[in-house]
Protein backbone atom coordinates (compact mmCIF):
# COMPACT_ATOMS: atom_id res chain seq x y z
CA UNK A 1 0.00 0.00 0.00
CA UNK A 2 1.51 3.24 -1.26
CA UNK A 3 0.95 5.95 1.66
CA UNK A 4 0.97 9.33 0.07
CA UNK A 5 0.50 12.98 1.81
CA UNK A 6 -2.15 15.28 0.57
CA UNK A 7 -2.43 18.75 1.96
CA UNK A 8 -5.76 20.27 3.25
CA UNK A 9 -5.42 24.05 5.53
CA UNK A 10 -2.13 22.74 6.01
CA UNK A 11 -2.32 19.54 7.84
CA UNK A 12 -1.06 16.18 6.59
CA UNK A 13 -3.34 13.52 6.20
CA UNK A 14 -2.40 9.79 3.64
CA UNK A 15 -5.52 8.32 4.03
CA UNK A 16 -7.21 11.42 1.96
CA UNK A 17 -5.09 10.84 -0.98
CA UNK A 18 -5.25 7.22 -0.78
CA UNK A 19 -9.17 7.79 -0.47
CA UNK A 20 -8.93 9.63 -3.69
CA UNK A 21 -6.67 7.62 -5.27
CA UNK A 22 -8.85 4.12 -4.59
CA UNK A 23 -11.73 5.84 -5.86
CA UNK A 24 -9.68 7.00 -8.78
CA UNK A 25 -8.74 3.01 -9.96
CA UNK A 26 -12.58 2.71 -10.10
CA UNK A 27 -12.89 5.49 -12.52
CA UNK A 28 -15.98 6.36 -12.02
CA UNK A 29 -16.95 9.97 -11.67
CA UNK A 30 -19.17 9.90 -9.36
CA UNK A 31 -17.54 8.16 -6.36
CA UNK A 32 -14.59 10.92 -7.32
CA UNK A 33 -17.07 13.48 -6.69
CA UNK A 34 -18.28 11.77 -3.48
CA UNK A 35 -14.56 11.10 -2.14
CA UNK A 36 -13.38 14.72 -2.87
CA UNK A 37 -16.86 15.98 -0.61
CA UNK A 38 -16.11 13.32 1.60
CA UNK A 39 -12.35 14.91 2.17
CA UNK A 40 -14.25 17.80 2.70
CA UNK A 41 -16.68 17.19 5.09
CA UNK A 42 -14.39 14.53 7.17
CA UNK A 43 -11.12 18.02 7.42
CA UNK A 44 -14.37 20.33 8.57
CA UNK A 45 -15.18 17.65 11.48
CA UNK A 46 -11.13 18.08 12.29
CA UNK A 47 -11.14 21.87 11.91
CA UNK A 48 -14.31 21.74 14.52
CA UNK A 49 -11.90 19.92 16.73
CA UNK A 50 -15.22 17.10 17.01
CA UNK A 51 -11.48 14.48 16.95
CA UNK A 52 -8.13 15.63 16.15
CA UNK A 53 -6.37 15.27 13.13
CA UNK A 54 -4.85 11.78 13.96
CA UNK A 55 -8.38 10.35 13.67
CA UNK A 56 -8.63 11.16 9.58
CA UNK A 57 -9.73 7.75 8.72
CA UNK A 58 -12.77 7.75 11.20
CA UNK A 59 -13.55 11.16 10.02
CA UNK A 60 -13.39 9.31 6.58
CA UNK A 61 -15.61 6.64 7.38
CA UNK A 62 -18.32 9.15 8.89
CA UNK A 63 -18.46 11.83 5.94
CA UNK A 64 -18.83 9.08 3.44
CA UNK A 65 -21.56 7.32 5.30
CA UNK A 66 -23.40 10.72 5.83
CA UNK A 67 -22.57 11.78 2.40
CA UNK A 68 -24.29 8.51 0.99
CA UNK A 69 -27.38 9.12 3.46
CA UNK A 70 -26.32 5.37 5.55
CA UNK A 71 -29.29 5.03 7.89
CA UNK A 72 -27.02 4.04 10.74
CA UNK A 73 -23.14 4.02 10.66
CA UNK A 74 -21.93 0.50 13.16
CA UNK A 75 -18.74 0.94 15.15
CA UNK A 76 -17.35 -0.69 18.03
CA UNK A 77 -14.60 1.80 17.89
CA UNK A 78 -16.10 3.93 21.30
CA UNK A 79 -13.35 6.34 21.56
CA UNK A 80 -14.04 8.09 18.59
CA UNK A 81 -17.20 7.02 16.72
CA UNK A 82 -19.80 5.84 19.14
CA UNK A 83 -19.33 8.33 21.73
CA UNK A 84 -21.88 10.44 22.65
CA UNK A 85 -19.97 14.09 22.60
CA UNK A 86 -18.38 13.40 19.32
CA UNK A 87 -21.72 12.08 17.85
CA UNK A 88 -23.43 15.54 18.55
CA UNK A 89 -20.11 17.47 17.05
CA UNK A 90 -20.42 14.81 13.68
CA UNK A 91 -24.01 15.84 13.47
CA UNK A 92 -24.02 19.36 14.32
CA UNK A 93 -21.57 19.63 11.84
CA UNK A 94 -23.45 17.26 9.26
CA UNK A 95 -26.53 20.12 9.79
CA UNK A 96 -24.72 22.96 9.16
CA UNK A 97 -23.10 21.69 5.81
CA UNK A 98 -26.42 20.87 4.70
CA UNK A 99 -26.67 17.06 5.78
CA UNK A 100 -29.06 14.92 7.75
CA UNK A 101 -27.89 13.50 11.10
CA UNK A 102 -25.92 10.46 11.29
CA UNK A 103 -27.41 7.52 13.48
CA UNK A 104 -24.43 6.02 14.63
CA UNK A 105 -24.51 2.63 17.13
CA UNK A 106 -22.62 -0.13 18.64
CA UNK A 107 -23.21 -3.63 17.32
CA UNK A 108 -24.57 -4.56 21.06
């Protein structure tokens, strides 16, 4: 796996071009289009300070479920998905870009 940096506001983050970059081997325009909002919405979750910038990946996984309207989002990670403070800064976030809320659970 080739880890590259991409820059967003300054901050390094390799899964956003590897994001891109997997979605680019499909070649399909449309998954570009969500990966690139995706990047997007996951670096505005970071700039909130919901997680810090170390948790790009999650932030990943959250904007692309939101982004492709999921009806629940299943995590056992509990430090930084399914936690109830960082739930309410994904959503309140998700709301003011434009996006519905998020349901996002445990497994139990």
């Amino acid at each position: 796996m080739t880890t590259k940096i991409c820059r967003l506001k300054g901050i390094k983050f390799s899964m956003c071009s590897l994001a891109i970059e997997w979605v680019d081997m499909i070649g399909n325009g449309i998954y570009r289009g969500i990966a690139e909002e995706a990047v997007e919405l996951a670096t505005a979750y970071i700039d909130e300070k919901v997680v810090g910038q170390t948790s790009f990946a999650d932030c990943l996984h959250i904007a692309i479920a939101t982004i492709t309207k999921a009806d629940y989002l299943i995590s056992w990670d509990f430090k930084y998905t399914v936690n109830v403070d960082r739930i309410e800064g994904y959503n309140s976030i998700n709301l003011m870009k434009g996006y519905k809320q998020l349901e996002i659970r445990s497994p139990r």
